[in-house]
N, C-alpha and C. Protein backbone atom coordinates (compact mmCIF):
# COMPACT_ATOMS: atom_id res chain seq x y z
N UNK A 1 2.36 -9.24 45.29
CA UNK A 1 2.96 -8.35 44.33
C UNK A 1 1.87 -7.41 43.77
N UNK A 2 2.28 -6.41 43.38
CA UNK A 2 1.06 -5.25 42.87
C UNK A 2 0.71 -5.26 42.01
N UNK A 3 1.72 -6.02 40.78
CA UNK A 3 1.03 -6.13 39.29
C UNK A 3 -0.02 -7.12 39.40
N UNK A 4 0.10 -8.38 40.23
CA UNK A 4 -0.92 -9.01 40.18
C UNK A 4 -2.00 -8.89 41.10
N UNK A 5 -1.60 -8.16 41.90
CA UNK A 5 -2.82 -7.46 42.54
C UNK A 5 -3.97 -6.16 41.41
N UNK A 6 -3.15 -5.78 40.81
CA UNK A 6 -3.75 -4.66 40.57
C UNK A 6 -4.12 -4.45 38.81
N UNK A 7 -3.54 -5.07 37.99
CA UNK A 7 -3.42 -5.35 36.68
C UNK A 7 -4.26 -5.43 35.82
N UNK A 8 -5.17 -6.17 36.72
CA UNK A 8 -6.51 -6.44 35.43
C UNK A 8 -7.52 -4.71 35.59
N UNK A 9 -7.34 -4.69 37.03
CA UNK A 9 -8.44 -3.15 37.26
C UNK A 9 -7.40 -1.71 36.39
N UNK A 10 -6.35 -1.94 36.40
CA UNK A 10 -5.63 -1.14 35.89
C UNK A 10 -5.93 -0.89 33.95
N UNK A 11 -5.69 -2.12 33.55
CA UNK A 11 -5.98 -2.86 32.18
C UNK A 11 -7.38 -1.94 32.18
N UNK A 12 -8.18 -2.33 32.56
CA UNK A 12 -9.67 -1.94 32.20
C UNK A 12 -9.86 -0.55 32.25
N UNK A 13 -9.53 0.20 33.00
CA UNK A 13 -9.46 1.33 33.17
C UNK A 13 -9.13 2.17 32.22
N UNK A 14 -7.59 1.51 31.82
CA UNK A 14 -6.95 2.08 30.46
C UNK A 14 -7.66 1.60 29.25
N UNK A 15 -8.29 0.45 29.28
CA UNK A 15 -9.26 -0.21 27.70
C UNK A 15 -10.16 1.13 27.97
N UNK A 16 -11.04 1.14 28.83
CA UNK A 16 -12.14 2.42 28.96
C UNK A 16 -11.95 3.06 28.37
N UNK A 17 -10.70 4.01 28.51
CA UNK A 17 -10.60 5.25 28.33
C UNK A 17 -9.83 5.85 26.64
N UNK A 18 -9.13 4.31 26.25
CA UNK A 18 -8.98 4.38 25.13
C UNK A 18 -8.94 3.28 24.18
N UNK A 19 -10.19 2.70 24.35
CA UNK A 19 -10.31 2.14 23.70
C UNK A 19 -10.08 0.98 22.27
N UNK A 20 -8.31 0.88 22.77
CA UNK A 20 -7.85 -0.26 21.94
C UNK A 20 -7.13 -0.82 23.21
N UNK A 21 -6.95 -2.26 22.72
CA UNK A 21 -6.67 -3.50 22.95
C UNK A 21 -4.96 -2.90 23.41
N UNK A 22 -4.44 -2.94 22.42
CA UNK A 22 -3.09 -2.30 22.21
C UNK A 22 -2.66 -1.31 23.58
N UNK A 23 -3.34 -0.54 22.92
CA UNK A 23 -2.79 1.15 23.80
C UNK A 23 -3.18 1.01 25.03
N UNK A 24 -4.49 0.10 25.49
CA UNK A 24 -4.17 -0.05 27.04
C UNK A 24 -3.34 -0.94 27.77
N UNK A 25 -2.62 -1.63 27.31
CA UNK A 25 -1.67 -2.51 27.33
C UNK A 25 -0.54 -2.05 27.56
N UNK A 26 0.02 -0.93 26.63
CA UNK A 26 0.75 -0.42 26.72
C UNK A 26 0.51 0.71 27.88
N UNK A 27 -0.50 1.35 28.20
CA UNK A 27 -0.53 2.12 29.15
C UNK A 27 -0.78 1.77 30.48
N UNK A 28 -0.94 0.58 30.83
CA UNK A 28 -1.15 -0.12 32.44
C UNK A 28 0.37 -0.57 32.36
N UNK A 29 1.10 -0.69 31.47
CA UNK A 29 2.57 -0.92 31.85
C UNK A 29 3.31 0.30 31.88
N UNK A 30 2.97 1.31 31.25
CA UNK A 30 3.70 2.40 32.03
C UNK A 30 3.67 2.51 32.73
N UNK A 31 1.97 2.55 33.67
CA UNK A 31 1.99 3.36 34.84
C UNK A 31 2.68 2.28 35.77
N UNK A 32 3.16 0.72 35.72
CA UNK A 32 3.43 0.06 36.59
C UNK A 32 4.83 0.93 36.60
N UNK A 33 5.40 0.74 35.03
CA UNK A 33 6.71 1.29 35.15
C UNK A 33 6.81 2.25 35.75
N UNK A 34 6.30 3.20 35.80
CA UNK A 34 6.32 4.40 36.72
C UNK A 34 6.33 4.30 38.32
N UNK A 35 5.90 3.10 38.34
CA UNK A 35 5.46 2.63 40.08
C UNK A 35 6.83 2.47 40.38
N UNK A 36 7.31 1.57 39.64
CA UNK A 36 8.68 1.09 39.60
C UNK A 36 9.91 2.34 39.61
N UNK A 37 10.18 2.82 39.06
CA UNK A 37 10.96 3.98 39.08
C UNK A 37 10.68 5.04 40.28
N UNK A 38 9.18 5.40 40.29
CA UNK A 38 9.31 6.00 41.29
C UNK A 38 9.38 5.60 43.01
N UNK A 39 9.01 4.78 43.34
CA UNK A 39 8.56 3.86 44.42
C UNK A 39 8.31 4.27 45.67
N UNK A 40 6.92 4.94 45.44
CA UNK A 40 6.36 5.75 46.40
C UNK A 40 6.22 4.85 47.27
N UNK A 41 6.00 5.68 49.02
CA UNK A 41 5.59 4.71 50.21
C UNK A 41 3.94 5.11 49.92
N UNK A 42 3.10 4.03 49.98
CA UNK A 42 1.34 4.25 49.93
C UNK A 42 1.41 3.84 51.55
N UNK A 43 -0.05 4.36 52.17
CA UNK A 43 -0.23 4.42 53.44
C UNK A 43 -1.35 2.93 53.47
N UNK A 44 -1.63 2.48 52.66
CA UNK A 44 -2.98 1.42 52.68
C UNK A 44 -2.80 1.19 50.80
N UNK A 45 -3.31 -0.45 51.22
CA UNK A 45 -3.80 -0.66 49.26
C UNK A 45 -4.91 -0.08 48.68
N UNK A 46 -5.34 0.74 49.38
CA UNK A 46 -6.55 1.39 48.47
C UNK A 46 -5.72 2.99 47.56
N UNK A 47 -4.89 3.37 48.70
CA UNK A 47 -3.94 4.24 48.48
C UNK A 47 -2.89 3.66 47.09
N UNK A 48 -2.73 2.67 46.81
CA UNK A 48 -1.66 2.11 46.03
C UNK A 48 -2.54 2.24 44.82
N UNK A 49 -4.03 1.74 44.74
CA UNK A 49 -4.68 1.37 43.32
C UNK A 49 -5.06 2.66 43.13
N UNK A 50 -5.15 3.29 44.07
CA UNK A 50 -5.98 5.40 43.90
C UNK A 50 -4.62 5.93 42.96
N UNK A 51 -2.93 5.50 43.38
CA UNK A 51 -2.38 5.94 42.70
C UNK A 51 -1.79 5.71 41.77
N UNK A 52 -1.98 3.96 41.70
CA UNK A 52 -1.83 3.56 40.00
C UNK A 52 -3.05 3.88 39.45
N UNK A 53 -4.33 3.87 39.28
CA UNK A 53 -5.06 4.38 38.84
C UNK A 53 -5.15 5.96 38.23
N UNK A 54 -4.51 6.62 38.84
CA UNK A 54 -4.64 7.68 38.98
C UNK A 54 -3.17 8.24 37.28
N UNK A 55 -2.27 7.21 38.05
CA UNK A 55 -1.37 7.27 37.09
C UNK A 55 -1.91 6.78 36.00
N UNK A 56 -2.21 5.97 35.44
CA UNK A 56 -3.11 4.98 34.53
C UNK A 56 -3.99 6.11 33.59
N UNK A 57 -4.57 7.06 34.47
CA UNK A 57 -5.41 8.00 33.62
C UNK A 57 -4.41 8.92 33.25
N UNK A 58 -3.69 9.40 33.56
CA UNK A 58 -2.82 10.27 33.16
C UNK A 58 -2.05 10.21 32.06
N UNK A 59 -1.50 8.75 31.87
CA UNK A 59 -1.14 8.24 31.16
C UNK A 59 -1.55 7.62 29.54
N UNK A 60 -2.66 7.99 30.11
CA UNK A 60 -3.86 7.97 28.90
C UNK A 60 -4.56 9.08 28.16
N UNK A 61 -4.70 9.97 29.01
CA UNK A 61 -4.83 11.40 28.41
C UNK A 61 -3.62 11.68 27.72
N UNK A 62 -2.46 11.40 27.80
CA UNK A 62 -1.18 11.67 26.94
C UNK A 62 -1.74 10.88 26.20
N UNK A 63 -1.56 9.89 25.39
CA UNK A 63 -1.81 8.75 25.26
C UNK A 63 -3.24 9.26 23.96
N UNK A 64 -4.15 9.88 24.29
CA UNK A 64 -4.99 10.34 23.77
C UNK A 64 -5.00 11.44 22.77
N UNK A 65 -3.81 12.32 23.06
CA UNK A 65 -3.59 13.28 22.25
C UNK A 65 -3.27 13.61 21.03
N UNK A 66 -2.59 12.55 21.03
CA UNK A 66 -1.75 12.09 19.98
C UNK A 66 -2.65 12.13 18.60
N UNK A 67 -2.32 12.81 18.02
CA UNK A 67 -2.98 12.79 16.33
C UNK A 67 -3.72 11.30 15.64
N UNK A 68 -2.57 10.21 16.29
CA UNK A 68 -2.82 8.88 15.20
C UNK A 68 -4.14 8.41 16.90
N UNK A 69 -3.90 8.58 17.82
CA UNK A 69 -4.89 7.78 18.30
C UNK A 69 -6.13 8.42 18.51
N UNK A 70 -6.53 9.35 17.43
CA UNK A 70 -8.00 9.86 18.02
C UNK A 70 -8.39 9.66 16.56
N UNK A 71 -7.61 8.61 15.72
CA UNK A 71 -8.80 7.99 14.57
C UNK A 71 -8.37 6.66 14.93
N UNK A 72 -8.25 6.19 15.61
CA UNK A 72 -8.35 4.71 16.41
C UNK A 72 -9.73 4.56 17.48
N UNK A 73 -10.77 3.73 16.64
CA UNK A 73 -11.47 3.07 17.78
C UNK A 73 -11.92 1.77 17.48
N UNK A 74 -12.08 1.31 18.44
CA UNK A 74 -12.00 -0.24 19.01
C UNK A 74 -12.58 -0.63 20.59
N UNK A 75 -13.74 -0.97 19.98
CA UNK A 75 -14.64 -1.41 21.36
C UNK A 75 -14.84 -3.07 21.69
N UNK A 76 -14.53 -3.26 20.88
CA UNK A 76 -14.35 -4.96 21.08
C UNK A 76 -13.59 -5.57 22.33
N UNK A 77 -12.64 -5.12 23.01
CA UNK A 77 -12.13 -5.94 23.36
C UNK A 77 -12.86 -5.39 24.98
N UNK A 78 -13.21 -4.13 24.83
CA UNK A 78 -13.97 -3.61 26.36
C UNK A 78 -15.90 -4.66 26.00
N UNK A 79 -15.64 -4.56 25.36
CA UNK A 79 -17.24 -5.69 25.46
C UNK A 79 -17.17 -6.71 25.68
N UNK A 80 -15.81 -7.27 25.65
CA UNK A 80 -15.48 -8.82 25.96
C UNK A 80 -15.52 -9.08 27.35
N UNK A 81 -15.63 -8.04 27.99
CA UNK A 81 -15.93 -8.28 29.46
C UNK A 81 -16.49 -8.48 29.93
N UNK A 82 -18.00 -7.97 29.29
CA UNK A 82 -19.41 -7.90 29.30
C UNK A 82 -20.26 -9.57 29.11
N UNK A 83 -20.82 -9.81 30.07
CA UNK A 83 -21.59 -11.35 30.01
C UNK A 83 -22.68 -11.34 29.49
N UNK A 84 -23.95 -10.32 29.42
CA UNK A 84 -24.91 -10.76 28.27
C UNK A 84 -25.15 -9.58 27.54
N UNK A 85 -26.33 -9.87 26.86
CA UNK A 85 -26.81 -9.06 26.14
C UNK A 85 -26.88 -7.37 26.45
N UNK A 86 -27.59 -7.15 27.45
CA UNK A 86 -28.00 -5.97 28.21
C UNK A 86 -26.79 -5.77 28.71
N UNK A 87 -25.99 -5.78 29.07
CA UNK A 87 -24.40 -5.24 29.63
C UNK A 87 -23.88 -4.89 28.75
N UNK A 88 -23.65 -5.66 27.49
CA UNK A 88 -22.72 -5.50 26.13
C UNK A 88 -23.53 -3.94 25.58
N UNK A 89 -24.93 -4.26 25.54
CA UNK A 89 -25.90 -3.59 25.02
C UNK A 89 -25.49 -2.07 25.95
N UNK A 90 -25.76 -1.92 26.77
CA UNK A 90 -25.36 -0.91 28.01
C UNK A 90 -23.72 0.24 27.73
N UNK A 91 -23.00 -1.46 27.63
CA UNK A 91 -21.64 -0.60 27.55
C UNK A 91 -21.21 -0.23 26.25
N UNK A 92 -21.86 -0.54 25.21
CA UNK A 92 -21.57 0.21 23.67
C UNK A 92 -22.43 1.97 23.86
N UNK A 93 -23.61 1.94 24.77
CA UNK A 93 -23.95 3.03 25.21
C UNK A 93 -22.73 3.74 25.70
N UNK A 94 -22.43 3.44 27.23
CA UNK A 94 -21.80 4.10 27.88
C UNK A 94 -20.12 4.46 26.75
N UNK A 95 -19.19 3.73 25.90
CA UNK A 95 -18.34 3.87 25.16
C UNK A 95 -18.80 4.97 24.31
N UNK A 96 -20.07 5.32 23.64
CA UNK A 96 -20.69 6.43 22.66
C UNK A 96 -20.26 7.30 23.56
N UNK A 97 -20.61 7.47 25.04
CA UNK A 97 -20.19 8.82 25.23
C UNK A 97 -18.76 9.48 25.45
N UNK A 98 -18.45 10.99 25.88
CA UNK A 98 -17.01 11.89 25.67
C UNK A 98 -16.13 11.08 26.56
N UNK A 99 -14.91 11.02 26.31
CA UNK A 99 -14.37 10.46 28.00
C UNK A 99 -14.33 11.10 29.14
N UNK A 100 -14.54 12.65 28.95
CA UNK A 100 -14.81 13.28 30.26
C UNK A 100 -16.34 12.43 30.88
N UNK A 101 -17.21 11.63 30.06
CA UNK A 101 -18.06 11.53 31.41
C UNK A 101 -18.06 9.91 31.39
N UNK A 102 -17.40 9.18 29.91
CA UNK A 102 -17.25 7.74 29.90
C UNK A 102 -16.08 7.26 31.28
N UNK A 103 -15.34 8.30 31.16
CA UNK A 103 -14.50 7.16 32.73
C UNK A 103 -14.94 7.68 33.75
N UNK A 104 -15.98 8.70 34.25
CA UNK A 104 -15.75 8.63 35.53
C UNK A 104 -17.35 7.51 36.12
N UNK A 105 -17.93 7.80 34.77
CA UNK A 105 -19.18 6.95 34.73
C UNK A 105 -18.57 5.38 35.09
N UNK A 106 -17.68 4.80 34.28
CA UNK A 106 -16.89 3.79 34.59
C UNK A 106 -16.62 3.69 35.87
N UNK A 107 -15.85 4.41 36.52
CA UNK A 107 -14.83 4.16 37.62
C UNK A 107 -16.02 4.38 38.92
N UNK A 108 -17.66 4.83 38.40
CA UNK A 108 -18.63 4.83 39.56
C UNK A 108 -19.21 3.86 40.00
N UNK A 109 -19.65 3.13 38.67
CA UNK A 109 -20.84 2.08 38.42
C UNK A 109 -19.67 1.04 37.96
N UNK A 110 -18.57 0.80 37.66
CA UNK A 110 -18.37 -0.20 37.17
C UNK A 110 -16.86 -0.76 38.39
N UNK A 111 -16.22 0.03 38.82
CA UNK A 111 -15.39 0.12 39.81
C UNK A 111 -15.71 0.83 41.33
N UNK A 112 -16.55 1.16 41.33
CA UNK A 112 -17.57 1.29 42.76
C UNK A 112 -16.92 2.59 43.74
N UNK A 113 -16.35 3.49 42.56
CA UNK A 113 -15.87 4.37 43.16
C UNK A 113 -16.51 5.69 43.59
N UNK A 114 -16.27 6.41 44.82
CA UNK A 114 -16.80 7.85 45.23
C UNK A 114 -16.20 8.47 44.53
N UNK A 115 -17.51 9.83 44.33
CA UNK A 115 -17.01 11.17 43.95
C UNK A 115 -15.66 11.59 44.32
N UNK A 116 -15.65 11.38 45.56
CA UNK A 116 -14.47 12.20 46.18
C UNK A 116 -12.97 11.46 45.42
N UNK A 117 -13.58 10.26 45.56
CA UNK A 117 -12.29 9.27 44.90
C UNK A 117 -11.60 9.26 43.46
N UNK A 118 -12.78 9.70 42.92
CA UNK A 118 -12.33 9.79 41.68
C UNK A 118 -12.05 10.87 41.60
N UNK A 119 -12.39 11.74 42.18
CA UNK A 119 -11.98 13.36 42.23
C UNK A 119 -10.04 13.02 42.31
N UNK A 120 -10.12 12.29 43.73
CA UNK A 120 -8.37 12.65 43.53
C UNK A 120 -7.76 11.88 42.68
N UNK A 121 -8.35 10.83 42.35
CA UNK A 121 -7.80 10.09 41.21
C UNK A 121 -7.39 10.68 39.62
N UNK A 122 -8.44 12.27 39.86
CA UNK A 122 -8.41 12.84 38.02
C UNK A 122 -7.82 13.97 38.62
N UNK A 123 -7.74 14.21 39.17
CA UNK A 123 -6.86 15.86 39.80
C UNK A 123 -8.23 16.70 39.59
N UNK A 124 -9.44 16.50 39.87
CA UNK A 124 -10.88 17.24 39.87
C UNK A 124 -11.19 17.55 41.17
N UNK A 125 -11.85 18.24 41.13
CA UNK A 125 -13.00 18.59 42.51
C UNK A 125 -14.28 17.39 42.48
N UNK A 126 -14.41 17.49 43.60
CA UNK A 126 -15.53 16.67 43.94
C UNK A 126 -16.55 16.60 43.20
N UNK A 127 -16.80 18.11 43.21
CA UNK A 127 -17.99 18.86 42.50
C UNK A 127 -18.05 18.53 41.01
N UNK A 128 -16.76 18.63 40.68
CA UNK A 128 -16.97 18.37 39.31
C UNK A 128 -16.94 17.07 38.54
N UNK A 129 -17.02 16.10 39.37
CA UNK A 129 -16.70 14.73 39.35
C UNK A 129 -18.33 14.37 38.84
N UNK A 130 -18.94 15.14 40.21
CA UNK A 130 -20.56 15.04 40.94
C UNK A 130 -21.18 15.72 39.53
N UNK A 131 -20.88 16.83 38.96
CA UNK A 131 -21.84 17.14 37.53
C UNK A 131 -21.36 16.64 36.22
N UNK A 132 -20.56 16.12 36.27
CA UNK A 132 -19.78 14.99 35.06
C UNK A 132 -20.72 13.68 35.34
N UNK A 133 -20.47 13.38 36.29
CA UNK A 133 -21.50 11.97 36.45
C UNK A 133 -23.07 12.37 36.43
N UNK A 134 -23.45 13.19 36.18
CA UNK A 134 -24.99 13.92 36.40
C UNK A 134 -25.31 14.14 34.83
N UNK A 135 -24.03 14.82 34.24
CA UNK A 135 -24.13 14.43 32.76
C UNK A 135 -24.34 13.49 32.02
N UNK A 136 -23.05 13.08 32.46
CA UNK A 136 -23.07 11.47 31.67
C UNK A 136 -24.10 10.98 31.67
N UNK A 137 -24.70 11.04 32.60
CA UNK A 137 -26.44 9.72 33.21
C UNK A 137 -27.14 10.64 32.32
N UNK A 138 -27.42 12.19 31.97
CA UNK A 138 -28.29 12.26 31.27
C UNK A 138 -27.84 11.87 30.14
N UNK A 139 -27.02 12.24 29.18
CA UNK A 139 -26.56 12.13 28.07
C UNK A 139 -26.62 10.64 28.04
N UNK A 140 -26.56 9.66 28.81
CA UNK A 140 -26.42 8.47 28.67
C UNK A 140 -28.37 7.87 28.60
N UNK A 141 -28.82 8.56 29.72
CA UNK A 141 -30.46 8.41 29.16
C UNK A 141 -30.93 8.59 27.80
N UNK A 142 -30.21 9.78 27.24
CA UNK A 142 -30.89 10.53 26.10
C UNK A 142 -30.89 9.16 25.42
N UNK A 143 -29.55 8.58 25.18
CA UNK A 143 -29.34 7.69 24.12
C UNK A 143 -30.04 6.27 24.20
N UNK A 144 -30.15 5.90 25.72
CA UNK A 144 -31.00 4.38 25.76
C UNK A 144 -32.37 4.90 25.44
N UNK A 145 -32.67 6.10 25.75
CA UNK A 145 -34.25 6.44 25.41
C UNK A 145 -34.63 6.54 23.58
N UNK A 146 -33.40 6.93 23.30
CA UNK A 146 -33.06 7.22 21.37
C UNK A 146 -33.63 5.76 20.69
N UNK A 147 -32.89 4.75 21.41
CA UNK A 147 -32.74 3.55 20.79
C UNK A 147 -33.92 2.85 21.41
N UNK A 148 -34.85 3.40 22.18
CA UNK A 148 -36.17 2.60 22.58
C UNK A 148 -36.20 1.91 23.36
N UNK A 149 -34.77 1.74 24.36
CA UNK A 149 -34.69 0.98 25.46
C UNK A 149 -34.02 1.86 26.83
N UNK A 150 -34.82 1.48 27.91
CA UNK A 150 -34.48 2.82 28.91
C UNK A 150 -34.66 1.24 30.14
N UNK A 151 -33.20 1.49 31.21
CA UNK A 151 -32.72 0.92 31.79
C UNK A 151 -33.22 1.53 33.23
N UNK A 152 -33.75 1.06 34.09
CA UNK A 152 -34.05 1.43 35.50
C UNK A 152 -32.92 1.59 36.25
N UNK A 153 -32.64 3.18 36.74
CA UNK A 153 -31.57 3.41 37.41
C UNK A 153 -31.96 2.36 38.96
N UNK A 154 -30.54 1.71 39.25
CA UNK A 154 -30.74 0.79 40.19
C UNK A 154 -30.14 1.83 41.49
């Protein structure tokens, strides 16, 4: 089944990007609902999670607009994922930054996804996937370097 195939990466995706407990909850069940209603044929399961995923962000940028949820934040429950120190430590970094470069930074390093992939996943160009993630890493240096701790790009 796809919810349990796909649920928890879905979940996380949506915690990422907006950061409550709640609202991603509610937004990995839309996009299932949406799966459901619409019931596209996918050609492969990578094709199925590219397009719940894909839905998932979409669904969240709505989701984001909204007046009451852009004085809602809540990082707690995306750190609960996190096993030590330096990860937790890492991902309160990576959460400081915009979500234009916090999810795709996510969906690179933390979901092991290509440019290109996430490109079709956000309705972006490659390219712009490629200087969003070029950002992020600096903007994300600036800040481990701020706080006196600087992480060796692996």
């Amino acid at each position: 089944m796809l919810y349990e195939k796909y649920a928890a990466d879905i979940y996380r995706i949506c915690l990422i990007y907006l950061k409550s407990r709640f609202d991603a909850e509610e937004a990995a069940a839309d996009a299932f609902m949406a799966l459901m209603e619409k019931s596209p044929a996918f050609e492969n399961g990578a094709h199925e999670k590219a397009w719940l995923m894909k839905t998932a962000v979409n669904i969240c940028r709505d989701m984001r607009k909204s007046a009451w949820h852009k004085n809602v934040i809540a990082n707690d429950e995306v750190l609960s994922y996190m096993t030590t120190e330096e990860e937790i430590s890492i991902m309160e970094d990576v959460l400081s930054l915009p979500p234009k470069y916090r999810v795709i930074i996510y969906m690179h390093y933390y979901q092991g996804y290509k440019a290109a992939e996430i490109g079709q996943m956000l309705n972006m160009k490659e390219s712009t996937v490629l200087s969003r993630l070029a950002r992020g890493r600096k903007k994300l240096r600036e800040i481990l370097t701020q706080g006196g701790v600087f992480y060796a790009q692996s």
